[in-house]
PDB file of N, CA and C in Angstrom:
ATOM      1  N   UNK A   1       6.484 -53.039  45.153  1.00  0.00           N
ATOM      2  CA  UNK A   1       5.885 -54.347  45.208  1.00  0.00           C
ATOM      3  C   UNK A   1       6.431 -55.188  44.055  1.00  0.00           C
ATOM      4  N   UNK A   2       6.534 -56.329  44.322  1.00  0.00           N
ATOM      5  CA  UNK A   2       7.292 -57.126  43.131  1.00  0.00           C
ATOM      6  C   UNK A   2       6.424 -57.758  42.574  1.00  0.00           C
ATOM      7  N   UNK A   3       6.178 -57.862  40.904  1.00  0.00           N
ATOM      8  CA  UNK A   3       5.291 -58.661  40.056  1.00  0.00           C
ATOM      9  C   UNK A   3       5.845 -59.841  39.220  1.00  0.00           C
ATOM     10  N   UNK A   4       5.067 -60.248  39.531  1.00  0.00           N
ATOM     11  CA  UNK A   4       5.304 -61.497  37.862  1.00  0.00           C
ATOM     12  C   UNK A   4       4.209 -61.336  36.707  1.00  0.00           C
ATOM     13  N   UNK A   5       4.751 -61.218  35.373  1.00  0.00           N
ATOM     14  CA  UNK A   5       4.154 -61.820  34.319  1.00  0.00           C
ATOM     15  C   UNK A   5       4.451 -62.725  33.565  1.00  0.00           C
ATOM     16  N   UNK A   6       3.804 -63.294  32.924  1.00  0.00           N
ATOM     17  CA  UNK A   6       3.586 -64.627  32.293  1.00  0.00           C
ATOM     18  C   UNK A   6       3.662 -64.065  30.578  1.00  0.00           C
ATOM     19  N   UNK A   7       4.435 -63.927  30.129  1.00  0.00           N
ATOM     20  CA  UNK A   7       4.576 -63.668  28.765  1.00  0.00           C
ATOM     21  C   UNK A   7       4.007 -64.499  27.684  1.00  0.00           C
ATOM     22  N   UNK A   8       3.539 -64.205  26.557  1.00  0.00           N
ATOM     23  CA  UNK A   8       3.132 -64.597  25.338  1.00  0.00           C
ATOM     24  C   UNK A   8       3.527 -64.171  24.042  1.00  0.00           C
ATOM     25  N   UNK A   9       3.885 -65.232  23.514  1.00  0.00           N
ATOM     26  CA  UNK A   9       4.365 -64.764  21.671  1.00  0.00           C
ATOM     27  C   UNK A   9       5.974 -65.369  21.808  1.00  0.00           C
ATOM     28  N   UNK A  10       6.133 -65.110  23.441  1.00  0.00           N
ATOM     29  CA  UNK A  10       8.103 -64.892  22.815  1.00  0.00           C
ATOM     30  C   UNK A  10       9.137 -65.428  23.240  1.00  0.00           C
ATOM     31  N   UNK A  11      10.076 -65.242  23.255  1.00  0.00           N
ATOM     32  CA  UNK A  11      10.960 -66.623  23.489  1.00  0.00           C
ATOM     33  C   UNK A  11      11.443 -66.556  25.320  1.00  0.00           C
ATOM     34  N   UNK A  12      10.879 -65.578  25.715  1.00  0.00           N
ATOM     35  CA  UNK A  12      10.945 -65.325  27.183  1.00  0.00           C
ATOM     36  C   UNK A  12       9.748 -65.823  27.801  1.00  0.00           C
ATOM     37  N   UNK A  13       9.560 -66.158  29.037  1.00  0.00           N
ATOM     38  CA  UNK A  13       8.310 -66.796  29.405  1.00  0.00           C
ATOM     39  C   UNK A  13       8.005 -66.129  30.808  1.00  0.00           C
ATOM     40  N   UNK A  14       8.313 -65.655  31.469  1.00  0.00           N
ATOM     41  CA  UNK A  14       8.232 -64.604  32.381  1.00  0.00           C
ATOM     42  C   UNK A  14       9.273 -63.579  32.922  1.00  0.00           C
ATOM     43  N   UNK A  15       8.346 -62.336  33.243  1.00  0.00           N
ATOM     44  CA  UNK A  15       9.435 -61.108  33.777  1.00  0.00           C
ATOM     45  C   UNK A  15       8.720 -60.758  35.070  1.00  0.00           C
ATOM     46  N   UNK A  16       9.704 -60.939  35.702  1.00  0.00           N
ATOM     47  CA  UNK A  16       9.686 -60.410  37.568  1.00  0.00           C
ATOM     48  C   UNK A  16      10.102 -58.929  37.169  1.00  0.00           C
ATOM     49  N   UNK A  17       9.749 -58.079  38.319  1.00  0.00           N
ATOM     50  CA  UNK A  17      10.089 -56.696  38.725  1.00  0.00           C
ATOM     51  C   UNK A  17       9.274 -56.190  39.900  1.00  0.00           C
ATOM     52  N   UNK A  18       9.761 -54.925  40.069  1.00  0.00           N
ATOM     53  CA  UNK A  18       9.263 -54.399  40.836  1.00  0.00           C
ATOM     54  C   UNK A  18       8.606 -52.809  40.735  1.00  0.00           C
ATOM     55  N   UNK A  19       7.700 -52.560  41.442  1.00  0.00           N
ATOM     56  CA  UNK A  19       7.013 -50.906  40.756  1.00  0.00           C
ATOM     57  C   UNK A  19       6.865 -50.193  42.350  1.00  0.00           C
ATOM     58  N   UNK A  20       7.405 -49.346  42.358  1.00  0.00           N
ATOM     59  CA  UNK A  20       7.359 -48.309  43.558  1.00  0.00           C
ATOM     60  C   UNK A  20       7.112 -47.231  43.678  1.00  0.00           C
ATOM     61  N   UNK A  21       5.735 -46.607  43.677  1.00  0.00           N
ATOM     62  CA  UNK A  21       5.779 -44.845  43.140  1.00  0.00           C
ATOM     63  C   UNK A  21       5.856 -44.998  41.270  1.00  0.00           C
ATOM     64  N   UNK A  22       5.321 -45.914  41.277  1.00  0.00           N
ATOM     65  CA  UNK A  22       5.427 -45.762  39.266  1.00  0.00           C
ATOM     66  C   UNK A  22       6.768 -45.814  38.614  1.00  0.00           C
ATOM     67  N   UNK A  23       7.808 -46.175  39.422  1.00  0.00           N
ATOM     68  CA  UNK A  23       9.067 -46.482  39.222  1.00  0.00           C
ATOM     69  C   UNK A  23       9.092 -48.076  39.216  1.00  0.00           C
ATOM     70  N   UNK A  24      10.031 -48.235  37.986  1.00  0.00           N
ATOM     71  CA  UNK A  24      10.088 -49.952  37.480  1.00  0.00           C
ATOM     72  C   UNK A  24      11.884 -50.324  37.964  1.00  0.00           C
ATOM     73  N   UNK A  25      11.748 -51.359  38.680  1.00  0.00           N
ATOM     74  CA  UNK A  25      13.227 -51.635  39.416  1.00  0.00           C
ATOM     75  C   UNK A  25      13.223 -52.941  39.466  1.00  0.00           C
ATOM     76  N   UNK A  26      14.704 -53.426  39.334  1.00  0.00           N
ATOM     77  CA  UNK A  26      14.872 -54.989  39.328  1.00  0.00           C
ATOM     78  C   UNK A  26      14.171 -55.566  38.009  1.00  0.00           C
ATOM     79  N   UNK A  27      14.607 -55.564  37.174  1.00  0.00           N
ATOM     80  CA  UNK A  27      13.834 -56.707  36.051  1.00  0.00           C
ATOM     81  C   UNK A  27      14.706 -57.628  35.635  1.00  0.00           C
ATOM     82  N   UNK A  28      13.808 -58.568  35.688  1.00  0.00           N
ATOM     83  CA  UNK A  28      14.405 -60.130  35.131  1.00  0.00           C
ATOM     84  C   UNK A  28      13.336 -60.866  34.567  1.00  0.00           C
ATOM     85  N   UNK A  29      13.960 -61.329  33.202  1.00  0.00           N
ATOM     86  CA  UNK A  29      13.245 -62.175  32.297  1.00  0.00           C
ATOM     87  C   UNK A  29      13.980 -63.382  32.219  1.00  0.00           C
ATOM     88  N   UNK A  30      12.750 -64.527  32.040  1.00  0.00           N
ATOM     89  CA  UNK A  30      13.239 -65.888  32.171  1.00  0.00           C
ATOM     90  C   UNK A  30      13.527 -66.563  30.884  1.00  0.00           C
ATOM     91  N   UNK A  31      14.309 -66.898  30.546  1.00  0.00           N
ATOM     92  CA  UNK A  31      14.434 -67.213  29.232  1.00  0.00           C
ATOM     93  C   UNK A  31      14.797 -66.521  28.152  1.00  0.00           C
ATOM     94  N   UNK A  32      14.677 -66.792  27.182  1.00  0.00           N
ATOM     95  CA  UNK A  32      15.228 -65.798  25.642  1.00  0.00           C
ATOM     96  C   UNK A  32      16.500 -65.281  25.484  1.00  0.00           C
ATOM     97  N   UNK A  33      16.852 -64.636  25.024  1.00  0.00           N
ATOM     98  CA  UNK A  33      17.752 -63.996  24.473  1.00  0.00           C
ATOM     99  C   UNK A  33      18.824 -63.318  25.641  1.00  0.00           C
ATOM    100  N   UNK A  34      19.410 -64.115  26.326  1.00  0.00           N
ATOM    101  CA  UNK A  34      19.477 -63.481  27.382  1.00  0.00           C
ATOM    102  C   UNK A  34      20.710 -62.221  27.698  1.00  0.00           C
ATOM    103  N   UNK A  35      22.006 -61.954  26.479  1.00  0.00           N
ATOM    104  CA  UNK A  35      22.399 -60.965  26.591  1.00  0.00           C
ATOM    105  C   UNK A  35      21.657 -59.429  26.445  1.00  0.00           C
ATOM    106  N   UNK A  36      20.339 -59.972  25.272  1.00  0.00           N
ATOM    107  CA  UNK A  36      19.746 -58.505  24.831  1.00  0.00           C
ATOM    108  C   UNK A  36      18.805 -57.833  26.200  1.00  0.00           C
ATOM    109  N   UNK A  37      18.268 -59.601  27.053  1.00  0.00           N
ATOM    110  CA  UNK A  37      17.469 -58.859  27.857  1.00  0.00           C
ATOM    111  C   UNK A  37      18.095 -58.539  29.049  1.00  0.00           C
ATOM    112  N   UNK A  38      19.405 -59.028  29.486  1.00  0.00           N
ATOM    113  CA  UNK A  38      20.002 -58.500  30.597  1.00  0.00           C
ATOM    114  C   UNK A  38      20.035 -56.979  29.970  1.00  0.00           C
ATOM    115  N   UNK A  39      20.171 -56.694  28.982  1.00  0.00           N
ATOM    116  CA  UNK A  39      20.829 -55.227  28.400  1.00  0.00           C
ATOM    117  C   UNK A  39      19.460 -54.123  28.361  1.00  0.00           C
ATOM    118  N   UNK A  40      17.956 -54.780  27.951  1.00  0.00           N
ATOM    119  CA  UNK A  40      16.630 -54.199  28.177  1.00  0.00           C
ATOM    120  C   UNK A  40      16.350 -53.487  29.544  1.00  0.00           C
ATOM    121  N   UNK A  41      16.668 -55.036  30.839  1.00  0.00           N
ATOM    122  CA  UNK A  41      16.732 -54.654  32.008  1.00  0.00           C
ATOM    123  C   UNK A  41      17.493 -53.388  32.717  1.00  0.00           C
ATOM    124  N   UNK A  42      18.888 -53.250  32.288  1.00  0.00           N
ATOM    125  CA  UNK A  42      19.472 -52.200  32.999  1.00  0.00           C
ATOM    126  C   UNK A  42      18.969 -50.698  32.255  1.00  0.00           C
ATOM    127  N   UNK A  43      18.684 -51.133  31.163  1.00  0.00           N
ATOM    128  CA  UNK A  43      18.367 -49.606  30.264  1.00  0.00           C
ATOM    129  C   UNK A  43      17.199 -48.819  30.864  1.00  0.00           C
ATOM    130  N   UNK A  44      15.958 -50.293  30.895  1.00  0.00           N
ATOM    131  CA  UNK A  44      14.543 -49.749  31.789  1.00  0.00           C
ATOM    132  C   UNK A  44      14.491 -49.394  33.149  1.00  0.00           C
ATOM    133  N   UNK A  45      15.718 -49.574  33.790  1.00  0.00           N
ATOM    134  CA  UNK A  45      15.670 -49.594  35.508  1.00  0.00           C
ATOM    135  C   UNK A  45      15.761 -48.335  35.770  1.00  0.00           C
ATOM    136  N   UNK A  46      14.911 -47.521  36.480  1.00  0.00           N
ATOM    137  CA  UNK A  46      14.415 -46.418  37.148  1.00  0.00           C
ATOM    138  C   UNK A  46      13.658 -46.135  37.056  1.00  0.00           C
ATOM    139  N   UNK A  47      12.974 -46.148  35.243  1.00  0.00           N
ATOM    140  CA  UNK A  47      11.802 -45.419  34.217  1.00  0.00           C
ATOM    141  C   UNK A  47      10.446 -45.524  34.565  1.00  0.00           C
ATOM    142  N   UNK A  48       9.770 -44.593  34.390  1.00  0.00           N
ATOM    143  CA  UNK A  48       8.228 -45.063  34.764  1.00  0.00           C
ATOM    144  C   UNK A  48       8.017 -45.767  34.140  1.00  0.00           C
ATOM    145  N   UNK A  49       6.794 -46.018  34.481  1.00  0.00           N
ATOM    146  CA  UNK A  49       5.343 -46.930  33.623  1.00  0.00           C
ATOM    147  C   UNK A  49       5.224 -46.739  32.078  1.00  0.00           C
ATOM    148  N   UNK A  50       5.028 -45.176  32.277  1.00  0.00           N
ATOM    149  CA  UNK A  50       4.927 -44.498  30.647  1.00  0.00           C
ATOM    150  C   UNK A  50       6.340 -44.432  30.078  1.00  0.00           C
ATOM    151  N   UNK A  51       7.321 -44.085  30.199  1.00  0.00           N
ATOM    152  CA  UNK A  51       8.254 -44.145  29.565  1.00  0.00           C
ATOM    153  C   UNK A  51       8.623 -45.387  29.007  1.00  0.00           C
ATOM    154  N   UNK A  52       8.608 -46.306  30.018  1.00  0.00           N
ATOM    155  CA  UNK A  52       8.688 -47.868  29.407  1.00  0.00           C
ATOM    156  C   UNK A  52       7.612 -48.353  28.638  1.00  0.00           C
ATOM    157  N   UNK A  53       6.470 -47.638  28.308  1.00  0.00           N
ATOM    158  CA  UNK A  53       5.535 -48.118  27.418  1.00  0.00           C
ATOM    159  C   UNK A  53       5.866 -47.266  26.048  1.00  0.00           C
ATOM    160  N   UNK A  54       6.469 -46.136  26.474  1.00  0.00           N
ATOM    161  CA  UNK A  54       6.496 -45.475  25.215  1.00  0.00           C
ATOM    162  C   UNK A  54       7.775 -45.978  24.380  1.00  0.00           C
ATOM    163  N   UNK A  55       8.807 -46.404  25.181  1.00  0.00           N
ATOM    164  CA  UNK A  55       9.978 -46.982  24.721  1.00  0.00           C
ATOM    165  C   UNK A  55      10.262 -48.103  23.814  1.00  0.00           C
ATOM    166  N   UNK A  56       9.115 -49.155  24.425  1.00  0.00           N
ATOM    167  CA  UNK A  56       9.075 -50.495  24.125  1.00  0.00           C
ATOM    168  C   UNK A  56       7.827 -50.622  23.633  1.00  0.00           C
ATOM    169  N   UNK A  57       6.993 -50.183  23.476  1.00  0.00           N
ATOM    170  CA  UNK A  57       5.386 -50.857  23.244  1.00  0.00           C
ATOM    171  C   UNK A  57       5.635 -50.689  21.952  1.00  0.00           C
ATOM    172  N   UNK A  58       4.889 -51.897  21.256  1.00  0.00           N
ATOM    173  CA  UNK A  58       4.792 -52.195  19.884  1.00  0.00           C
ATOM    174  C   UNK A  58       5.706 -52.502  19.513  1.00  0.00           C
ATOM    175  N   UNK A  59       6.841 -52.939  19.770  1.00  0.00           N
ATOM    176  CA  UNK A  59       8.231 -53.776  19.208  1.00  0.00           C
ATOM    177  C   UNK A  59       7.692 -54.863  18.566  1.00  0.00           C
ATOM    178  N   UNK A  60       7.773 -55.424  17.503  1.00  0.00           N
ATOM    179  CA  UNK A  60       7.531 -56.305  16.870  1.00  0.00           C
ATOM    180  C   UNK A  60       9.038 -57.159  16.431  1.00  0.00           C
ATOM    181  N   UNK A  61       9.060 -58.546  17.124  1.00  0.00           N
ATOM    182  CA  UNK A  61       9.780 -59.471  17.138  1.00  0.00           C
ATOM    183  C   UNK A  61       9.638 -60.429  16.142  1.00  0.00           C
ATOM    184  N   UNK A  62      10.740 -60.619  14.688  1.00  0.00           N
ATOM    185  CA  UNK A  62      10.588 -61.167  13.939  1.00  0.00           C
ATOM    186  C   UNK A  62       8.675 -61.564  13.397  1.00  0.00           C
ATOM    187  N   UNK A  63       8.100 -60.658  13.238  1.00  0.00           N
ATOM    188  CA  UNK A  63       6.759 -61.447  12.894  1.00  0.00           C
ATOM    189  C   UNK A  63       5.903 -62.235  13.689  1.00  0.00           C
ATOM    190  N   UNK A  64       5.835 -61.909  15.329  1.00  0.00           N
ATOM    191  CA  UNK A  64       5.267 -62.236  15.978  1.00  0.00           C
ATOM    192  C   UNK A  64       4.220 -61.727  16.678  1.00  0.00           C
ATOM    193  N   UNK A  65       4.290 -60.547  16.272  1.00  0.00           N
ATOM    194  CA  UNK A  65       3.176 -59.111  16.627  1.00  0.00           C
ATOM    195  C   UNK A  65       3.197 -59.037  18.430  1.00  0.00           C
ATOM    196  N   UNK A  66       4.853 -59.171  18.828  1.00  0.00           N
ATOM    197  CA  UNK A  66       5.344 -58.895  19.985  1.00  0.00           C
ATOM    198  C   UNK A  66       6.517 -58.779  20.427  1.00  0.00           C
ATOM    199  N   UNK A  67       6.744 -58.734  21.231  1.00  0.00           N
ATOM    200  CA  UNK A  67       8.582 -58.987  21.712  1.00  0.00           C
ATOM    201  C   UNK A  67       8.577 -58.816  22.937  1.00  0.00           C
ATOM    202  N   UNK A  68      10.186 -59.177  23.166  1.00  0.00           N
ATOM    203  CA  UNK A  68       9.936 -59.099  24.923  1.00  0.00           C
ATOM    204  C   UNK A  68       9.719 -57.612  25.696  1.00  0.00           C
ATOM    205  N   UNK A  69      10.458 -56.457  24.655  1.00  0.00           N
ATOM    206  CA  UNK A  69      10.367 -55.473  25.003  1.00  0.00           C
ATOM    207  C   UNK A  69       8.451 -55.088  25.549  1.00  0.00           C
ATOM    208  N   UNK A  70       8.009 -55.703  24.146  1.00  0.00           N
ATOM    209  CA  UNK A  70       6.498 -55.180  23.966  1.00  0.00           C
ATOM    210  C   UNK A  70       5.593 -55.925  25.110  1.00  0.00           C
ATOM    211  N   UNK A  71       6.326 -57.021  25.445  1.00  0.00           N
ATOM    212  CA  UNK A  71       5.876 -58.080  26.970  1.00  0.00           C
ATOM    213  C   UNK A  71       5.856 -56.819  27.807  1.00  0.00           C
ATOM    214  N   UNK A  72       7.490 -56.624  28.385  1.00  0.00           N
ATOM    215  CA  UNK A  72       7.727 -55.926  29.603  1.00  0.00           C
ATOM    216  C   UNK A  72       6.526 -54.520  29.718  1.00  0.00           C
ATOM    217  N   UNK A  73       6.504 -53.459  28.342  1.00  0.00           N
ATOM    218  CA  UNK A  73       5.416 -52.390  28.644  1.00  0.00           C
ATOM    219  C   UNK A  73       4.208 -53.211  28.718  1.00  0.00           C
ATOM    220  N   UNK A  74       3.770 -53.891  28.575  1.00  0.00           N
ATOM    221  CA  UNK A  74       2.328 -54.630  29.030  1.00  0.00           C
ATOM    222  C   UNK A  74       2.305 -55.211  30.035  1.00  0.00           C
ATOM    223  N   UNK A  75       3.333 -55.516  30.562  1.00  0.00           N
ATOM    224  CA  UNK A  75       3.405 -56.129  32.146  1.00  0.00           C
ATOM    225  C   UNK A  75       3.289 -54.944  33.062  1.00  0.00           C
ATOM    226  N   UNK A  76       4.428 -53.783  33.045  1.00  0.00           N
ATOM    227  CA  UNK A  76       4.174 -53.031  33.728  1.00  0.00           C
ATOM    228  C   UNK A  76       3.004 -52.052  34.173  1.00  0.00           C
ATOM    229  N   UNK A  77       2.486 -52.251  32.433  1.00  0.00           N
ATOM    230  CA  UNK A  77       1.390 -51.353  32.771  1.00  0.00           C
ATOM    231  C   UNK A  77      -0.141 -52.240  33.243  1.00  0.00           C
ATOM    232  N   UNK A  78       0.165 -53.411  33.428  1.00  0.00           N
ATOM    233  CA  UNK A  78      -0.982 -54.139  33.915  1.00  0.00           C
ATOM    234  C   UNK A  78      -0.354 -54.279  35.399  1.00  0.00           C
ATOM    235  N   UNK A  79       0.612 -54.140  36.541  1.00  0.00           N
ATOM    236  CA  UNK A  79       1.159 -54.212  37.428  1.00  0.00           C
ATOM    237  C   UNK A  79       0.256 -52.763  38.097  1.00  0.00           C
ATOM    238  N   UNK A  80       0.764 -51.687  37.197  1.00  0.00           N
ATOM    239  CA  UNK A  80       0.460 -50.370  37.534  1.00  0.00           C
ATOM    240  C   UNK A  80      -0.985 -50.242  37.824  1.00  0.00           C
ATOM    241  N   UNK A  81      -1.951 -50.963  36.940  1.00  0.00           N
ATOM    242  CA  UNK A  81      -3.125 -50.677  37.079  1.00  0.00           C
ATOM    243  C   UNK A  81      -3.943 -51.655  38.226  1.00  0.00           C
ATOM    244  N   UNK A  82      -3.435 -52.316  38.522  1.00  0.00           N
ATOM    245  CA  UNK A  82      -3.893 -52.895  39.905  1.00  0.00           C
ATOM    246  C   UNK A  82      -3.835 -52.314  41.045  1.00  0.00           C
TER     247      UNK A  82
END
């Protein structure tokens, strides 16, 4: 099923994907940084839920008490829990 979130804190403002069986596929973020997050996207593509939370959660982006990484595990895992 394909999601959108609406990001906060960061220089990205939403990430589309998709979750199938707890598998995270297709990600795209709108905005920011966009070589690092094309490069986030292919790294996270297959990974579960948990792996991508354990990977990325809590990234802290210059002093913002977020990042896009720390977006994407909070997206997915609010995708997952619906």
């Amino acid at each position: 099923m394909r999601y959108s979130y609406k990001t906060k804190g960061t220089c990205s403002t939403q990430i589309d994907f998709d979750i199938e069986d707890n598998i995270v596929t297709n990600v795209a973020f709108t905005r920011g940084c966009n070589g690092n997050l094309q490069a986030v996207s292919r790294l996270v593509e297959g990974k579960t839920v948990d792996e991508i939370e354990s990977l990325l959660g809590g990234i802290n982006c210059n002093g913002k008490g977020t990042s896009c990484g720390d977006q994407l595990a909070k997206a997915v895992r609010e995708a997952a829990s619906n």
